[in-house]
C-alpha atoms as a PDB file:
ATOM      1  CA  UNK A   1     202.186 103.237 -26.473  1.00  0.00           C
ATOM      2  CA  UNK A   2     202.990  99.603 -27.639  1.00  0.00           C
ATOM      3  CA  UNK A   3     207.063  99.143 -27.807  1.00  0.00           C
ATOM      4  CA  UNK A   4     208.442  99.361 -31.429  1.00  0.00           C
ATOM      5  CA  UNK A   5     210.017  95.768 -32.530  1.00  0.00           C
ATOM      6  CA  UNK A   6     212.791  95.248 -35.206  1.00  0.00           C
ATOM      7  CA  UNK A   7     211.070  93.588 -38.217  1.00  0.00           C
ATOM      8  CA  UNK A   8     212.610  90.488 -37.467  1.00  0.00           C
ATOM      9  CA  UNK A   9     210.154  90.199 -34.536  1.00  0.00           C
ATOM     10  CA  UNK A  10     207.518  91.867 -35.864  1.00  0.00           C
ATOM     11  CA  UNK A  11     207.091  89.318 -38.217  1.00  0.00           C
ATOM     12  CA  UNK A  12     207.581  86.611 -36.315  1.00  0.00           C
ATOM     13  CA  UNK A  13     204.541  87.954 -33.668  1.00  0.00           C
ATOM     14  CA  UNK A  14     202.839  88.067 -36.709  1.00  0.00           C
ATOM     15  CA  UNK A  15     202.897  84.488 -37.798  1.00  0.00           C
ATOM     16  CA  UNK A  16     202.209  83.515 -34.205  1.00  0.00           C
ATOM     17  CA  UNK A  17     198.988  85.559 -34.356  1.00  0.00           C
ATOM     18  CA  UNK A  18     198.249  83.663 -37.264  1.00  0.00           C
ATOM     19  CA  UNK A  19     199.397  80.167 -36.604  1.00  0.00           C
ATOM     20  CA  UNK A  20     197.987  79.829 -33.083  1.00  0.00           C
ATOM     21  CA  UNK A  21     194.315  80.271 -34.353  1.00  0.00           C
ATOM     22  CA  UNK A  22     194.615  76.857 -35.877  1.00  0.00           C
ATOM     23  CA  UNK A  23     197.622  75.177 -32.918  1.00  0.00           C
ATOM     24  CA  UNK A  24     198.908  75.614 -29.634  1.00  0.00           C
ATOM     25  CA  UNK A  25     202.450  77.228 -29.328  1.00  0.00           C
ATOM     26  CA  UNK A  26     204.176  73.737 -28.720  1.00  0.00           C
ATOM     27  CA  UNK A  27     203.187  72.733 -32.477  1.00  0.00           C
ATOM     28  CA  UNK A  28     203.100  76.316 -33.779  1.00  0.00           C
ATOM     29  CA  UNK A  29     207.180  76.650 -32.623  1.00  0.00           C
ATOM     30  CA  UNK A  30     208.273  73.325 -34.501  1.00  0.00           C
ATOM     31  CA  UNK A  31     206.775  74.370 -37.728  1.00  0.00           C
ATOM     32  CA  UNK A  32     208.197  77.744 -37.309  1.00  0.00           C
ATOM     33  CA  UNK A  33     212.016  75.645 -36.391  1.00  0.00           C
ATOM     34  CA  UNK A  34     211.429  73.364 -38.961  1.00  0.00           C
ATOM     35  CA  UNK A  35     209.691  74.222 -42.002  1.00  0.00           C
ATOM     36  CA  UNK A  36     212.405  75.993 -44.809  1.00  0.00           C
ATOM     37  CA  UNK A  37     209.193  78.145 -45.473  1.00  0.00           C
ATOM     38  CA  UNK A  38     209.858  79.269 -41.890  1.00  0.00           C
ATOM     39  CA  UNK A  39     213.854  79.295 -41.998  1.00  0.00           C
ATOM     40  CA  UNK A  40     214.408  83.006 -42.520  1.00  0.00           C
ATOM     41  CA  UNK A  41     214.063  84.341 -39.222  1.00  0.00           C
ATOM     42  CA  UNK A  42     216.071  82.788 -36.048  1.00  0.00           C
ATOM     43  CA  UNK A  43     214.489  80.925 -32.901  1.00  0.00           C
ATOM     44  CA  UNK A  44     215.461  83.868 -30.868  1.00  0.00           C
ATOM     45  CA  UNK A  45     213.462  86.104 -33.174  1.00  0.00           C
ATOM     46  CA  UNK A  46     210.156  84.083 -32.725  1.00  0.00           C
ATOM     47  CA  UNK A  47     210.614  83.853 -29.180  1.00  0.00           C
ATOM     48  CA  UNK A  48     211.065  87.584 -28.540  1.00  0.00           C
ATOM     49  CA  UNK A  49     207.866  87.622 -30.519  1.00  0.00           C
ATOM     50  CA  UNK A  50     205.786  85.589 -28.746  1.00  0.00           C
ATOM     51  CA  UNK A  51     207.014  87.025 -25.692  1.00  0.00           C
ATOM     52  CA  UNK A  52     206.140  90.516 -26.672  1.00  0.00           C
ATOM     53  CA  UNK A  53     202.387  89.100 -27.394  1.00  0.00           C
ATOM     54  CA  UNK A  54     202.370  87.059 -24.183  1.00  0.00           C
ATOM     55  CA  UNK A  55     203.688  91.105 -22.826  1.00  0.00           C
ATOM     56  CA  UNK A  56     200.755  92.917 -24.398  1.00  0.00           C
ATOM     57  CA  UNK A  57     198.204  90.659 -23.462  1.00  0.00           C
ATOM     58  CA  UNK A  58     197.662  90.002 -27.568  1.00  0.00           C
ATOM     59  CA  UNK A  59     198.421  86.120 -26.900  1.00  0.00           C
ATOM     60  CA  UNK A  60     196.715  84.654 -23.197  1.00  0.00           C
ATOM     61  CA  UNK A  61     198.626  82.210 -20.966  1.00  0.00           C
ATOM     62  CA  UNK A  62     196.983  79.388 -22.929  1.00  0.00           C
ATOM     63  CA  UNK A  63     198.649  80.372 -25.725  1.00  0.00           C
ATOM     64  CA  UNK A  64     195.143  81.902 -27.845  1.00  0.00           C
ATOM     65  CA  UNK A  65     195.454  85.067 -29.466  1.00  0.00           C
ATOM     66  CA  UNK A  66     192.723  87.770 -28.561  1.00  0.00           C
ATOM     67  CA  UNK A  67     192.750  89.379 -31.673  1.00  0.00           C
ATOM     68  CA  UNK A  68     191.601  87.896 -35.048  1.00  0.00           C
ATOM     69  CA  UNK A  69     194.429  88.012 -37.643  1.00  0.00           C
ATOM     70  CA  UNK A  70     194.384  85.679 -40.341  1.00  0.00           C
ATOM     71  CA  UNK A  71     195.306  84.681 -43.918  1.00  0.00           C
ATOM     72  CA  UNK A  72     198.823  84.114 -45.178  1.00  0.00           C
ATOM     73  CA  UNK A  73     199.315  87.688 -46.538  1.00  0.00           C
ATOM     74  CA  UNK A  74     200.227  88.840 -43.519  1.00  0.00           C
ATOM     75  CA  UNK A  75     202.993  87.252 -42.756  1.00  0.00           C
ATOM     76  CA  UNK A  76     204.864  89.724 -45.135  1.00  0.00           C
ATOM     77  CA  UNK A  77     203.393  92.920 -43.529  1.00  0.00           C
ATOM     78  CA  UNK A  78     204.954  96.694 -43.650  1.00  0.00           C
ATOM     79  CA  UNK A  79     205.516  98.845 -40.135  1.00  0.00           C
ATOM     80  CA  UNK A  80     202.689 100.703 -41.343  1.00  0.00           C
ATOM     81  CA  UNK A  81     200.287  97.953 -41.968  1.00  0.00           C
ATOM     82  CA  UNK A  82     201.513  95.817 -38.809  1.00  0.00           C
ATOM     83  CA  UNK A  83     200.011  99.055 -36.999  1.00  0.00           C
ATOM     84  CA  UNK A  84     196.850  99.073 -38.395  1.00  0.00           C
ATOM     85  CA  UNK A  85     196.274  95.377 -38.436  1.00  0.00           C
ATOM     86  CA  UNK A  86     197.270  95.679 -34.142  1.00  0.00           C
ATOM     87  CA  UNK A  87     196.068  99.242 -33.092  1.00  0.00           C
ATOM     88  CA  UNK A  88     197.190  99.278 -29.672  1.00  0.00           C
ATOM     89  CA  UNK A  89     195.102  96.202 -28.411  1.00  0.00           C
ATOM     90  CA  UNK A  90     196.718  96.037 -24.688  1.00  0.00           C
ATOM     91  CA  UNK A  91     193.263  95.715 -23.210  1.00  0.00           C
ATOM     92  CA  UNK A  92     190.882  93.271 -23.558  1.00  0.00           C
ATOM     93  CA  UNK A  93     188.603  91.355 -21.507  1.00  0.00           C
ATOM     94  CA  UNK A  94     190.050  88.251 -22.663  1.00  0.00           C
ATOM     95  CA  UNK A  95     193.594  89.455 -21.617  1.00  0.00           C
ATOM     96  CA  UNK A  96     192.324  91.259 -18.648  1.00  0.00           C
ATOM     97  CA  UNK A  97     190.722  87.901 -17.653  1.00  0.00           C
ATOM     98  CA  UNK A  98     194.214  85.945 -18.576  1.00  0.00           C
ATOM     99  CA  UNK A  99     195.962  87.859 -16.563  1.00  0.00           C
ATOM    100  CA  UNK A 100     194.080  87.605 -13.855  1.00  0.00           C
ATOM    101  CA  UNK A 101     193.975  84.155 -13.782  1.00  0.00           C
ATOM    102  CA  UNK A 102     197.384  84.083 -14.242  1.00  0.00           C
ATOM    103  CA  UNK A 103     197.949  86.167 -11.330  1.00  0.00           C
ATOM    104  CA  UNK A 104     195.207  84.210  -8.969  1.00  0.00           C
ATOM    105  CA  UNK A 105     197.287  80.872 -10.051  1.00  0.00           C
ATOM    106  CA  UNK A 106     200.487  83.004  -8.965  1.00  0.00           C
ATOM    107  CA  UNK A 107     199.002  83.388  -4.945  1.00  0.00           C
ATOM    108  CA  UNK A 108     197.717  79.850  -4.944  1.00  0.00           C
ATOM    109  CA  UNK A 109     201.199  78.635  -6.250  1.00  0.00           C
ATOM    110  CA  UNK A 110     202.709  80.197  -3.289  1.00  0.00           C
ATOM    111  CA  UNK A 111     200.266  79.339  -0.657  1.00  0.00           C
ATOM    112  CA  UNK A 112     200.712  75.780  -1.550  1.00  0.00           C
ATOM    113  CA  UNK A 113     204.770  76.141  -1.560  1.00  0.00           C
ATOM    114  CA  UNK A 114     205.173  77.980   2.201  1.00  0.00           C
ATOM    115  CA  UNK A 115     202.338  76.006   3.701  1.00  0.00           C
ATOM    116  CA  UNK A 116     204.134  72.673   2.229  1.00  0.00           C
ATOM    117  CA  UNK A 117     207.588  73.840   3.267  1.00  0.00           C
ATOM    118  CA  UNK A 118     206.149  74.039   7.352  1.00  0.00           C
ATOM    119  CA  UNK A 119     205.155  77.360   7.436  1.00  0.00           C
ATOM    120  CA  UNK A 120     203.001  77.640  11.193  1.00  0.00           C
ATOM    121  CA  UNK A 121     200.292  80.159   9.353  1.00  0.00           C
ATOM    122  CA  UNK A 122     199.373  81.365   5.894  1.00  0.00           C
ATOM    123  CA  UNK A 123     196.732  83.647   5.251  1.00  0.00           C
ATOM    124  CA  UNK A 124     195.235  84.848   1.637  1.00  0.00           C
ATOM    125  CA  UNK A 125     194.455  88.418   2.739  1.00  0.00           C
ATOM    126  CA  UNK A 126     193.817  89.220  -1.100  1.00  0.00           C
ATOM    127  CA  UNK A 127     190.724  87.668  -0.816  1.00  0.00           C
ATOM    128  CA  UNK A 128     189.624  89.891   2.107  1.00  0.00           C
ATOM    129  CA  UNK A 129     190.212  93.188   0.834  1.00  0.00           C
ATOM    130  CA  UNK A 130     193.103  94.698  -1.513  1.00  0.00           C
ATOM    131  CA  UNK A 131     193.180  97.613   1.576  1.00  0.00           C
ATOM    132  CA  UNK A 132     195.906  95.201   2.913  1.00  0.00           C
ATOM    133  CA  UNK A 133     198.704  96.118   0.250  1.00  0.00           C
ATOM    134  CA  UNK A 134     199.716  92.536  -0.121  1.00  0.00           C
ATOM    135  CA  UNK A 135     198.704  89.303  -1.495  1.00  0.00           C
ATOM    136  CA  UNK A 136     199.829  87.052   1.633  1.00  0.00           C
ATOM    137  CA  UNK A 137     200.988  87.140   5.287  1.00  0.00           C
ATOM    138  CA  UNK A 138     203.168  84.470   6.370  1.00  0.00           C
ATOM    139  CA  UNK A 139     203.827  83.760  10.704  1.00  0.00           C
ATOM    140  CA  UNK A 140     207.437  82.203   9.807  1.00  0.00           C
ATOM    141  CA  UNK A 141     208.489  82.019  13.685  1.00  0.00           C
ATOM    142  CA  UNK A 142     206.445  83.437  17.147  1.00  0.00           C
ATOM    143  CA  UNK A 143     208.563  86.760  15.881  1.00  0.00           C
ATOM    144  CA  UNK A 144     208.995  87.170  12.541  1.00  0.00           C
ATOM    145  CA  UNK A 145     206.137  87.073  10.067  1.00  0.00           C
ATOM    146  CA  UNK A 146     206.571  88.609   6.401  1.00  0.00           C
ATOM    147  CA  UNK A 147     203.662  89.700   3.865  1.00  0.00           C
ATOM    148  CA  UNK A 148     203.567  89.223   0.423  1.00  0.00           C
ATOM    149  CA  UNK A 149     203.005  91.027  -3.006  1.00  0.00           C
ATOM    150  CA  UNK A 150     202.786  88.358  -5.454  1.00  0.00           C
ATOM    151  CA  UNK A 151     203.673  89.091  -9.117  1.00  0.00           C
ATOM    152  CA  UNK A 152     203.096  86.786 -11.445  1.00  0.00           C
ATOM    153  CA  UNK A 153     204.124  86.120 -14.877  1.00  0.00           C
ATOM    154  CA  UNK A 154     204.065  83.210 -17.629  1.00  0.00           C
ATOM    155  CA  UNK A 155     206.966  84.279 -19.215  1.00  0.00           C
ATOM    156  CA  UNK A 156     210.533  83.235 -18.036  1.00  0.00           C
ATOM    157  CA  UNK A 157     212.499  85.710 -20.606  1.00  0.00           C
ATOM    158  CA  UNK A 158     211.933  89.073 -18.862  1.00  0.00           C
ATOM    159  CA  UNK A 159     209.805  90.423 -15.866  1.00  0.00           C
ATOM    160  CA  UNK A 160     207.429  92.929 -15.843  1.00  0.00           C
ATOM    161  CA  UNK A 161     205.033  94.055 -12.816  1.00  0.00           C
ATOM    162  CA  UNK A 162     201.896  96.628 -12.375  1.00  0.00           C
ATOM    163  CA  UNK A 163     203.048  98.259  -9.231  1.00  0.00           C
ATOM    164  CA  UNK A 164     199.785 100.464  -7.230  1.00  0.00           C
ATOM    165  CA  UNK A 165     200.535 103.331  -5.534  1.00  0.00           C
ATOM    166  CA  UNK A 166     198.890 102.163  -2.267  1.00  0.00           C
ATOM    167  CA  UNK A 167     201.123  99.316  -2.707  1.00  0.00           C
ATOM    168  CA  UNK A 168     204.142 101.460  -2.786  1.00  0.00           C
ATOM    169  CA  UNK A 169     203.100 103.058  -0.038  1.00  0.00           C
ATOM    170  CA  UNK A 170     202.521 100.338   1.761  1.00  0.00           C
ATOM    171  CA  UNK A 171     205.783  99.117   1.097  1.00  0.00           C
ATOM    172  CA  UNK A 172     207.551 102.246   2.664  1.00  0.00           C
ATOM    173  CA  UNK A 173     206.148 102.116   5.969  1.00  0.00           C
ATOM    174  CA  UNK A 174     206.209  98.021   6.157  1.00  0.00           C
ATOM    175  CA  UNK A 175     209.447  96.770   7.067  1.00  0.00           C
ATOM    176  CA  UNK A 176     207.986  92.767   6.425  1.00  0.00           C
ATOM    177  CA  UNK A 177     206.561  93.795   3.406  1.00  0.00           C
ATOM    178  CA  UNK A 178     207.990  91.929   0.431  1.00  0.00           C
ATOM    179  CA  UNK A 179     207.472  91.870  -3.038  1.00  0.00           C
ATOM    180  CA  UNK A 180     207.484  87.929  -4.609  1.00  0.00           C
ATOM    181  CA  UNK A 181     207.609  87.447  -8.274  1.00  0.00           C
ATOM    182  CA  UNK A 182     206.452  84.131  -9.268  1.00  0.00           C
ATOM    183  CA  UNK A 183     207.298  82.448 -13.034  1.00  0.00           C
ATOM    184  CA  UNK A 184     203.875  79.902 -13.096  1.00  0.00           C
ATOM    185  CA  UNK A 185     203.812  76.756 -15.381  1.00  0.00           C
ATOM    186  CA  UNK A 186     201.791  74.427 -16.661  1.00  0.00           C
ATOM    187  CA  UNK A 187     198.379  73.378 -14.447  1.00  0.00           C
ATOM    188  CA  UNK A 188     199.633  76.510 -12.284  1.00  0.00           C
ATOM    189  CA  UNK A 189     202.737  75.804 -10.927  1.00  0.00           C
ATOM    190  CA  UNK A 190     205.293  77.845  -9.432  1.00  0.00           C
ATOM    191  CA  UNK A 191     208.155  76.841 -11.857  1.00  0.00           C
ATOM    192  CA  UNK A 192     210.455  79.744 -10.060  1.00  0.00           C
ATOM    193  CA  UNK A 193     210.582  82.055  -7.398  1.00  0.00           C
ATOM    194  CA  UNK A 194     212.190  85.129  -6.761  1.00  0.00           C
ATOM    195  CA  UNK A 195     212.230  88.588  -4.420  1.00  0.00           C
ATOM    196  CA  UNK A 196     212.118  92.270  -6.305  1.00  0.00           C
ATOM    197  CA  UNK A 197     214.435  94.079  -4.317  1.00  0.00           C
ATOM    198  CA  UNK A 198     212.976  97.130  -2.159  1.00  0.00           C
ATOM    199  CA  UNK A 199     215.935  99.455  -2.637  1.00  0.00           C
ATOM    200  CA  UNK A 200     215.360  99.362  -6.066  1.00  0.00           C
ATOM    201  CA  UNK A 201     211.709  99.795  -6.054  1.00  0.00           C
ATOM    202  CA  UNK A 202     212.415 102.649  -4.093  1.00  0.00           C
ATOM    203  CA  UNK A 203     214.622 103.882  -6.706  1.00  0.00           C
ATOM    204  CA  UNK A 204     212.072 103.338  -9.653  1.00  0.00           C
ATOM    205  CA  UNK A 205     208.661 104.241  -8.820  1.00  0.00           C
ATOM    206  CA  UNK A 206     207.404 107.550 -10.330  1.00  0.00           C
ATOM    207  CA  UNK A 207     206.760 110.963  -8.260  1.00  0.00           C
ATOM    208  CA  UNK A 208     204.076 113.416  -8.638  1.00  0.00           C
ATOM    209  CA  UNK A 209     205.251 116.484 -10.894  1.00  0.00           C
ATOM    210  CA  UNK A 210     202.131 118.427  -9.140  1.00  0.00           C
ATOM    211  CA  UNK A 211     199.748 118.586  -6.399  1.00  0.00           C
ATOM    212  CA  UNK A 212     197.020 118.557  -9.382  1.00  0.00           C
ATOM    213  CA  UNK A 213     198.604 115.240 -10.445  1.00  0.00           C
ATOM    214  CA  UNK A 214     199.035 111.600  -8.807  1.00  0.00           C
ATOM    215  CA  UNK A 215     200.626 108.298  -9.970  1.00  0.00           C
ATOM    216  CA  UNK A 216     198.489 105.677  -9.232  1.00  0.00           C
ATOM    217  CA  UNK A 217     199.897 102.428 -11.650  1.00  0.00           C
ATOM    218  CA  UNK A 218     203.127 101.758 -12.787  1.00  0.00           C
ATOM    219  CA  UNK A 219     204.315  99.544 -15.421  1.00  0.00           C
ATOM    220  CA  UNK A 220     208.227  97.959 -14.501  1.00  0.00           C
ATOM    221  CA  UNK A 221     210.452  96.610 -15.644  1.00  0.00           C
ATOM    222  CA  UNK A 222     212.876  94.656 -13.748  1.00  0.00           C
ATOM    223  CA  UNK A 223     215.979  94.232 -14.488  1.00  0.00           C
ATOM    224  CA  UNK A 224     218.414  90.613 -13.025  1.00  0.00           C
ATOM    225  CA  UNK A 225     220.457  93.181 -10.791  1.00  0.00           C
ATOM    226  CA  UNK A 226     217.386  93.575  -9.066  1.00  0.00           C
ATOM    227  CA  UNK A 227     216.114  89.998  -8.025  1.00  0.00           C
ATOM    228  CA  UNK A 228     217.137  87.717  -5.695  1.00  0.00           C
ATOM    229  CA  UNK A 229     216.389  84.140  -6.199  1.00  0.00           C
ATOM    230  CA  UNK A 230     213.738  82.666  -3.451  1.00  0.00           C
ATOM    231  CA  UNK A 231     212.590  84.688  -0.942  1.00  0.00           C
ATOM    232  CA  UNK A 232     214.543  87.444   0.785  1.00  0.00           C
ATOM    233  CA  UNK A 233     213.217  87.524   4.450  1.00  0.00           C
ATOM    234  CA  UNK A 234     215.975  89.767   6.953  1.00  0.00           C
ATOM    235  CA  UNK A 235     218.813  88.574   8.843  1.00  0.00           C
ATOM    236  CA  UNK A 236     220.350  87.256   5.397  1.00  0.00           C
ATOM    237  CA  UNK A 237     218.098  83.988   5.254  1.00  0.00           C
ATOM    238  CA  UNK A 238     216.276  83.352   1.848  1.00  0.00           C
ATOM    239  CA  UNK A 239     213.744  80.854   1.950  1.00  0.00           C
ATOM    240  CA  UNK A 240     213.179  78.949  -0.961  1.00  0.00           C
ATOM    241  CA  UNK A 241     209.817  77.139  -0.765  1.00  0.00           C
ATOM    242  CA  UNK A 242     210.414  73.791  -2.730  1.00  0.00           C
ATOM    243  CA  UNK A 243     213.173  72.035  -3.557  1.00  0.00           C
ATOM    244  CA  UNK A 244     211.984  71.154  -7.366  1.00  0.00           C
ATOM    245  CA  UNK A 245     212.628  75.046  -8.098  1.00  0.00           C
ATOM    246  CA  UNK A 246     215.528  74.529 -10.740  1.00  0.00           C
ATOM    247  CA  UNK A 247     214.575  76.121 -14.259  1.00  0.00           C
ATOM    248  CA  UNK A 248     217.830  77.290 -14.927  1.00  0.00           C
ATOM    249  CA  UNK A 249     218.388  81.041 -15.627  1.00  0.00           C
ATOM    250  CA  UNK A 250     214.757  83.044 -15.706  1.00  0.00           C
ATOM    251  CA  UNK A 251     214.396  86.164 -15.883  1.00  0.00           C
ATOM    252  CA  UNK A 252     218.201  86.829 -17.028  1.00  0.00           C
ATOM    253  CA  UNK A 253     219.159  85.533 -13.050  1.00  0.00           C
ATOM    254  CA  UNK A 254     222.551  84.185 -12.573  1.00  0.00           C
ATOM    255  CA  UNK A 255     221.913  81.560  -9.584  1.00  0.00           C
ATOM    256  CA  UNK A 256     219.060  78.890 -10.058  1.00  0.00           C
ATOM    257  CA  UNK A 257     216.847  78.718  -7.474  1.00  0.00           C
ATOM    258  CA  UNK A 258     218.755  76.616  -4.803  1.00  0.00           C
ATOM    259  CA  UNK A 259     217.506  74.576  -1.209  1.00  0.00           C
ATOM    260  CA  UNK A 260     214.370  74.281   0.246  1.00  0.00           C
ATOM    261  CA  UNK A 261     215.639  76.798   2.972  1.00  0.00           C
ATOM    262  CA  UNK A 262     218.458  78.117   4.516  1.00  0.00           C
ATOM    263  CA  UNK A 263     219.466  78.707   7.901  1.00  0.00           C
ATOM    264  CA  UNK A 264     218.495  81.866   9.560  1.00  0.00           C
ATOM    265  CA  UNK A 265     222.032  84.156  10.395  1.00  0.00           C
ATOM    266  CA  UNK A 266     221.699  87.459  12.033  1.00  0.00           C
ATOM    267  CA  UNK A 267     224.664  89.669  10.262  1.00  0.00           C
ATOM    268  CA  UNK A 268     227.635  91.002  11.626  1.00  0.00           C
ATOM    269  CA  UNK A 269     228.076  94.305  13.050  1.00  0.00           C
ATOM    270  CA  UNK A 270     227.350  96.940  10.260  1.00  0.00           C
ATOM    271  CA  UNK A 271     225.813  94.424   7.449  1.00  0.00           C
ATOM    272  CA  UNK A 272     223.083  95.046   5.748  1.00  0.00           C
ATOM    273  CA  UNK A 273     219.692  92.875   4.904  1.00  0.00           C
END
């Protein structure tokens, strides 16, 4: 079911459907700031707009929208008519395709960032086999290797992630198993990095009501309180893969992104990792 949006945003997703047949978002978003045509809803109103297309696959990471709206009487349109004009359109194979590239540009992203930082072996097991569970396994030391779910997203407001089952379950019984998010940028790099929290995956993913009955996907949503900027690996040491990782707050996040690494420090009796 597609999220209900105050009419503020609704209409603002709207004229984005519209306006970025004809221009990309960068000229699209100073007409909408500019023009007194345009003046009546906020800045913060068209961006939770065009994030809730770039959320529902309506608008693709290049900024096209993947359904065909047009014609300047929609920019006034009722609840009703919104929902006939968008019935539901979170598929696509133009979206499906977006995000996957998105999510491809995600892995390579972070392949190049721990094999640049002096990482001793990287491996893409994605492109093996999805039996693995993870996107990447990392050798860090001669002891201590960690492997990678990469989730990637365009969109630096708010975070959400398609989490498997098998992935879950992967996750339970794999104590190096991490899960990365990754915010990607323009020509597909990682602008930030961060580490979804396993504790409060744990506490989130959905349980079967029935033996007749099996979660396989879920959609989440993760909240600030439950990311950690860089990469959480144990003993207290985050790594943080490149040094050029300061975008300020993403994903509601309260520290930037900081050093290329940090030292590795085994906790004190009783701490936790």
């Amino acid at each position: 079911m597609q999220s209900l949006l105050g009419d503020g945003t609704r209409r603002a997703a709207v004229r984005w459907l519209t306006h970025l047949r004809v221009a990309d978002v960068r000229r699209a978003r100073v007409l909408f700031t500019h023009h007194p045509r345009y003046a009546d809803l906020t800045p913060v109103q068209y961006a939770e707009g065009l994030a809730w297309l770039r959320r529902t696959g309506l608008v693709t990471a290049a900024g096209r929208p993947v359904v065909d709206i047009s014609g300047s009487e929609l920019a006034e349109l009722s609840d009703e008519s919104f929902a006939s004009v968008i019935p539901g359109v979170l598929w696509s194979r133009a979206a499906e395709e977006a995000r996957a590239q998105i999510g491809a540009a995600g892995e390579q992203a972070l392949l190049r960032l721990l094999r640049g930082s002096g990482v001793p072996s990287v491996r893409h097991v994605a492109e093996i086999s999805d039996a693995y569970g993870y996107d990447i396994s990392a050798e860090l030391t001669a002891t201590q290797a960690i492997h990678l779910e990469v989730k990637s997203t365009t969109d630096p407001t708010r975070l959400q992630v398609n989490f498997t089952r098998h992935e879950c379950e992967v996750m339970r019984t794999d104590t190096e198993w991490i899960m990365a998010a990754v915010l990607v940028g323009a020509e597909g790099k990682a602008l930030s990095v961060a580490t979804v929290r396993r504790e409060w995956l744990l506490s989130v993913v959905p349980g079967d009501r029935s033996k007749d009955g099996r979660w396989q996907s879920a959609r989440l949503a993760v909240p600030p309180e439950a990311l950690t900027p860089g990469l959480r690996l144990g003993y207290g040491r985050r790594l943080f893969p490149d040094e050029s990782l300061h975008v300020g707050l993403v994903w509601g996040m309260r520290r930037p992104v900081g050093r290329l690494s940090e030292p590795a420090r085994r906790p004190r009796s009783g701490g936790t990792v």
